[in-house]
C-alpha atoms as a PDB file:
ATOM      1  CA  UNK A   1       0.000   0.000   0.000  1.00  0.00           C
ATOM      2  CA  UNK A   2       2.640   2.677   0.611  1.00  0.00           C
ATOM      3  CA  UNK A   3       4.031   2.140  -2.660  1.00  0.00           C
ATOM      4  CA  UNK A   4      -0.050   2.889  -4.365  1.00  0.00           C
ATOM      5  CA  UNK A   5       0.157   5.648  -2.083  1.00  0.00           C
ATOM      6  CA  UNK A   6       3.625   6.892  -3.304  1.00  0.00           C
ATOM      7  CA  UNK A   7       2.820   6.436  -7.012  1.00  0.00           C
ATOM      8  CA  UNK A   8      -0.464   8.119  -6.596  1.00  0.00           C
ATOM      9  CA  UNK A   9       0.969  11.232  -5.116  1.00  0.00           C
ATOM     10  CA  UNK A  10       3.917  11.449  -7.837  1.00  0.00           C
ATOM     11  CA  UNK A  11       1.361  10.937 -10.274  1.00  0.00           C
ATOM     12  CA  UNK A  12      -1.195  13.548  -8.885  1.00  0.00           C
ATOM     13  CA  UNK A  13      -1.181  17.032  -9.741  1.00  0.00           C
ATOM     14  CA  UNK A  14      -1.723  17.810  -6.063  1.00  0.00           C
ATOM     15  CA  UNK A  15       0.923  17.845  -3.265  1.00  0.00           C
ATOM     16  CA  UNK A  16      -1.415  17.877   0.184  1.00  0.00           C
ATOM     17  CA  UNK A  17      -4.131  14.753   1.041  1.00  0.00           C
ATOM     18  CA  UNK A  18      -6.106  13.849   3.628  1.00  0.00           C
ATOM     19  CA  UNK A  19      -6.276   9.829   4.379  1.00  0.00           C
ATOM     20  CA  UNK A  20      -9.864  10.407   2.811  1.00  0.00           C
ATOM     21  CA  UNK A  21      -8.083  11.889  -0.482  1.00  0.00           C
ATOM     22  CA  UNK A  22      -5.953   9.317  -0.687  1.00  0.00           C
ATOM     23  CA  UNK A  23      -8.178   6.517  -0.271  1.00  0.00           C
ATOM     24  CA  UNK A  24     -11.058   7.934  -2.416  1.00  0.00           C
ATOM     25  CA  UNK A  25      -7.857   8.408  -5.331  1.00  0.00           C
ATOM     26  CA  UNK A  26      -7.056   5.280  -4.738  1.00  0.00           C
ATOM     27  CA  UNK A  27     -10.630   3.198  -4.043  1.00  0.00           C
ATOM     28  CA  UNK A  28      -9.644   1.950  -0.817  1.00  0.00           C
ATOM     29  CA  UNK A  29     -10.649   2.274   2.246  1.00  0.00           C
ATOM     30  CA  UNK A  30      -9.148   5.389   4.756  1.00  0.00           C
ATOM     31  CA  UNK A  31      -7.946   2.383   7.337  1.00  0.00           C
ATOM     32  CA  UNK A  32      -6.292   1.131   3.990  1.00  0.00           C
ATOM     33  CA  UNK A  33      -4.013   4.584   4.144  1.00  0.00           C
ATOM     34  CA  UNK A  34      -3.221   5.012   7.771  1.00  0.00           C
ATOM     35  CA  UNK A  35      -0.716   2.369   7.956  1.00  0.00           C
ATOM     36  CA  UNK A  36       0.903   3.558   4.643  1.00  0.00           C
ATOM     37  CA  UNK A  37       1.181   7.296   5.398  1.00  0.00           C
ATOM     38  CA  UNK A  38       2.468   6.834   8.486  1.00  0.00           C
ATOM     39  CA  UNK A  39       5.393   5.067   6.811  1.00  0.00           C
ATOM     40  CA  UNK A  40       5.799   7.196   3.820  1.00  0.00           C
ATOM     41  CA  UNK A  41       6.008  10.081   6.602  1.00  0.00           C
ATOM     42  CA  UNK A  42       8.759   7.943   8.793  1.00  0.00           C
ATOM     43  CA  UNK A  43      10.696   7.813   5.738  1.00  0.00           C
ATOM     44  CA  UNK A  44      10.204  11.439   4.879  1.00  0.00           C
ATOM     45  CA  UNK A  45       8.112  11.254   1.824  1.00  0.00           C
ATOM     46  CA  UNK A  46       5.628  12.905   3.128  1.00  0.00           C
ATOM     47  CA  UNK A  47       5.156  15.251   6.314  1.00  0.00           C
ATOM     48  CA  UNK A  48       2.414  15.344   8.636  1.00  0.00           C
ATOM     49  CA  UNK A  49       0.327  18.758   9.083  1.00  0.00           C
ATOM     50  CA  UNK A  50      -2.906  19.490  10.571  1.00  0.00           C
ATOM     51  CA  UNK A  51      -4.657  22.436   8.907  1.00  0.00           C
ATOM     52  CA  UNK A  52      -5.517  24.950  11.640  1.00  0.00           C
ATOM     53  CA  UNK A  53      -9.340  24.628  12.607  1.00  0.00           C
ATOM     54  CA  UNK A  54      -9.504  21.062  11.452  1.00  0.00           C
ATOM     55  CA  UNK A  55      -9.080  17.554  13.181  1.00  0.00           C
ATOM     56  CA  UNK A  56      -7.364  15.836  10.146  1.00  0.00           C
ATOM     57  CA  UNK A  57      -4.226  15.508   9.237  1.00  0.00           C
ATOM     58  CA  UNK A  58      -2.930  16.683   5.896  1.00  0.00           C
ATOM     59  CA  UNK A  59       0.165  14.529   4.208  1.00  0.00           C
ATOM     60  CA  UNK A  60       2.596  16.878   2.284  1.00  0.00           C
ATOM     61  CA  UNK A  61       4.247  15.614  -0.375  1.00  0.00           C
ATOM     62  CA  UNK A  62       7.849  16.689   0.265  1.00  0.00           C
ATOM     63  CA  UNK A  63       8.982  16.527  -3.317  1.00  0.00           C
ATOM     64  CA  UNK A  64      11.853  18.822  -3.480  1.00  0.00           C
ATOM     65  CA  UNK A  65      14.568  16.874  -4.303  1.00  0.00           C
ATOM     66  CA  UNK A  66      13.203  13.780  -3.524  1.00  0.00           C
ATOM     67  CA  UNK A  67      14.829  10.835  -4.420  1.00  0.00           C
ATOM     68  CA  UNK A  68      18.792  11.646  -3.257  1.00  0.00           C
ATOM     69  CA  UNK A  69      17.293  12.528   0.235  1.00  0.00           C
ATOM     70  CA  UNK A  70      15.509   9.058  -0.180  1.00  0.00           C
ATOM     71  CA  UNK A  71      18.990   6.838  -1.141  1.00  0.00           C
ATOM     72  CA  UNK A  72      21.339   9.599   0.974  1.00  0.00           C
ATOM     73  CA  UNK A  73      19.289   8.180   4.206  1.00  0.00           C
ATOM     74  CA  UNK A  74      19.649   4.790   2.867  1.00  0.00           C
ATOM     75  CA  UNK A  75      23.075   4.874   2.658  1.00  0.00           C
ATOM     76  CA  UNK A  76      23.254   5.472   6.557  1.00  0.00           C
ATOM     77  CA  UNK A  77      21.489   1.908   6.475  1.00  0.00           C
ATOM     78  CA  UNK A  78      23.598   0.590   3.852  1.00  0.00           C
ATOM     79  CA  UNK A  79      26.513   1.508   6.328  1.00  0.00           C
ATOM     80  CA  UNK A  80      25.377  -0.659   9.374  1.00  0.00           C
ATOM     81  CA  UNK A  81      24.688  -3.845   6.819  1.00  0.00           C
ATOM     82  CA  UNK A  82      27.953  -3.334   6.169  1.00  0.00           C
ATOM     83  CA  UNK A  83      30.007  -3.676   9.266  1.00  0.00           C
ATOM     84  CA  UNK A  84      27.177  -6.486   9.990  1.00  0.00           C
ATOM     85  CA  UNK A  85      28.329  -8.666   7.657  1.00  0.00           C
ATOM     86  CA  UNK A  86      31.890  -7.494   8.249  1.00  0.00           C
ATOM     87  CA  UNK A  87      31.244  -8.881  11.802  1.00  0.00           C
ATOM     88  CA  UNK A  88      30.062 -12.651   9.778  1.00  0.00           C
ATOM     89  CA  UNK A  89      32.812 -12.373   7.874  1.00  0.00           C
ATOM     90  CA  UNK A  90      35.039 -12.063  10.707  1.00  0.00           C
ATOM     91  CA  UNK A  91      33.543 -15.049  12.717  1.00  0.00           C
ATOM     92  CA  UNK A  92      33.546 -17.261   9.888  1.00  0.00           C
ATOM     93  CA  UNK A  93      36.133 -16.101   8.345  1.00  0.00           C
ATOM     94  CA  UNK A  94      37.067 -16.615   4.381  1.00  0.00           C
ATOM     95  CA  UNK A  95      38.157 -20.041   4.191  1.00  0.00           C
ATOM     96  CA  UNK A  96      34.673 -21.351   4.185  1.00  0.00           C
ATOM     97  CA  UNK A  97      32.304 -20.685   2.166  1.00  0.00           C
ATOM     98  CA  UNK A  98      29.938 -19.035   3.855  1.00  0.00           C
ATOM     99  CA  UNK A  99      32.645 -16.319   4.840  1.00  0.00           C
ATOM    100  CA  UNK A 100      33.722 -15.859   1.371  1.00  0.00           C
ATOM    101  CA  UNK A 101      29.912 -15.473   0.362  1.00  0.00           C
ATOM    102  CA  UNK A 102      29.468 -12.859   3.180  1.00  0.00           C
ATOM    103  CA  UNK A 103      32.534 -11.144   2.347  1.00  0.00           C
ATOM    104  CA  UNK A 104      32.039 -10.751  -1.200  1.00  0.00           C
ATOM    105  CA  UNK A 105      28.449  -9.543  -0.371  1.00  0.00           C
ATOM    106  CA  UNK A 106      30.010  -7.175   1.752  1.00  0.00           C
ATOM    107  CA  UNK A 107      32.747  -5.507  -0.580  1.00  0.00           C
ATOM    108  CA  UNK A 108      30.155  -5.189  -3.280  1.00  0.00           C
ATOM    109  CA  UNK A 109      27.798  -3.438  -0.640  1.00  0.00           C
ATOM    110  CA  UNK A 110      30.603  -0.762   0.407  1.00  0.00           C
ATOM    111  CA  UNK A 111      32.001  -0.515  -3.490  1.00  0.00           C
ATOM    112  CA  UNK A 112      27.910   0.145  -4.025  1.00  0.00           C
ATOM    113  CA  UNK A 113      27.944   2.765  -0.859  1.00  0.00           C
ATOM    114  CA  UNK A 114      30.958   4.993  -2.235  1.00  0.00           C
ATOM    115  CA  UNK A 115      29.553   4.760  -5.673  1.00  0.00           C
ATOM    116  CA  UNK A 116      25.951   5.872  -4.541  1.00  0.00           C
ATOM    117  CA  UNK A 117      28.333   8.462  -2.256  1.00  0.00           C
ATOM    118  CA  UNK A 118      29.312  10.081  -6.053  1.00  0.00           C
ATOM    119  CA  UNK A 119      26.055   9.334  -7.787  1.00  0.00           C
ATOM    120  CA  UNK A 120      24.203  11.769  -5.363  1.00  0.00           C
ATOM    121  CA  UNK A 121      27.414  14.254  -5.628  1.00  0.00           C
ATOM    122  CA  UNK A 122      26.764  14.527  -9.395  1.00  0.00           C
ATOM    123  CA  UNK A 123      23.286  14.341  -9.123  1.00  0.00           C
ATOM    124  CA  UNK A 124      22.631  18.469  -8.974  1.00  0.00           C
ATOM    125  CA  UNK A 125      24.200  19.823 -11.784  1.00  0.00           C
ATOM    126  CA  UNK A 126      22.739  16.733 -13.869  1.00  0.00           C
ATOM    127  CA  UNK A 127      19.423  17.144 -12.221  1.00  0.00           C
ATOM    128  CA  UNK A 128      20.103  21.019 -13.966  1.00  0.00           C
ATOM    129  CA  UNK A 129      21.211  19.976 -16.646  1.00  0.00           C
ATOM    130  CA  UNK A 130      18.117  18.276 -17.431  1.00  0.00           C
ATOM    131  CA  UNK A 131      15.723  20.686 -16.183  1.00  0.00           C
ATOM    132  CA  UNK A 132      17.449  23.065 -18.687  1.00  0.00           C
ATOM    133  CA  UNK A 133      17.034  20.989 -21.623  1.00  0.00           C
ATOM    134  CA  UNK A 134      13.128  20.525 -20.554  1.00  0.00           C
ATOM    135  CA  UNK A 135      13.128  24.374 -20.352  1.00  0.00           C
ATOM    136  CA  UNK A 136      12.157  23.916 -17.095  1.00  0.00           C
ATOM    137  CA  UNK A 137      12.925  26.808 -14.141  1.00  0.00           C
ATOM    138  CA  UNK A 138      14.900  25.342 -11.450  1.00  0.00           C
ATOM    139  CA  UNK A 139      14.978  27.858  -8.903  1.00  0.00           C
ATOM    140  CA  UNK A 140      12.873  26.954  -6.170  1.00  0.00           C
ATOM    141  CA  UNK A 141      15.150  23.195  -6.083  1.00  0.00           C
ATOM    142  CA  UNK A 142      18.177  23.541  -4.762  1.00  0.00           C
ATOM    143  CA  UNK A 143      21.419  21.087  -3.593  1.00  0.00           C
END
């Protein structure tokens, strides 16, 4: 459900929902919603607000610059899988196979982590870049 939810917002011309919005966008029911907002908010998709004088919450869309704030917080994740697996590796060590497995697994997941590190780092002037050849203003995104 949080990834109907997602798509539906991206999709949708609007950037604010209630749970009601969302479910009647979606034709399913507002208990269908809660557990997938609350989610998409913990992971910073969207942000909870309540609109003064009312009793429900609104869900923000928090689109600006979406996606590297999305994989920059997974790389803090990617980090402690990481030295996990470095702890395997170390208990098993290499010379069985299930230490070479977990050490392979790991070196891919840290060569993955510094090249995600320079993905994002090029990611705003080619985020530009394409904005410009869309004609599109950019000023309001930044970083």
């Amino acid at each position: 459900m949080p990834a109907r939810v997602l798509a539906y917002a991206l999709a949708d011309d609007a950037d604010r929902y209630t749970a009601g919005d969302l479910a009647r966008g979606l034709g399913v029911s507002p208990a269908a919603i809660s557990g997938a907002v609350r989610y998409l908010v913990q992971v910073g998709f969207f942000v909870r607000e309540r609109e003064p004088g009312t009793r429900s919450d609104l869900y923000v869309l928090d689109d600006q610059d979406l996606w590297s704030r999305f994989v920059s917080a997974e790389l803090t994740s990617l980090d402690r899988f990481v030295q996990a697996i470095d702890s395997g590796v170390e208990v098993l060590g290499v010379e069985r196979p299930g230490g070479r497995r977990l050490a392979e697994t790991r070196d891919f997941m840290a060569f993955l982590r510094v090249e995600m590190t320079g993905v994002l780092a090029r990611w705003p002037a080619e985020r530009a870049r394409l904005a410009a050849d869309r004609g599109e203003v950019t000023s309001r995104r930044s970083g």
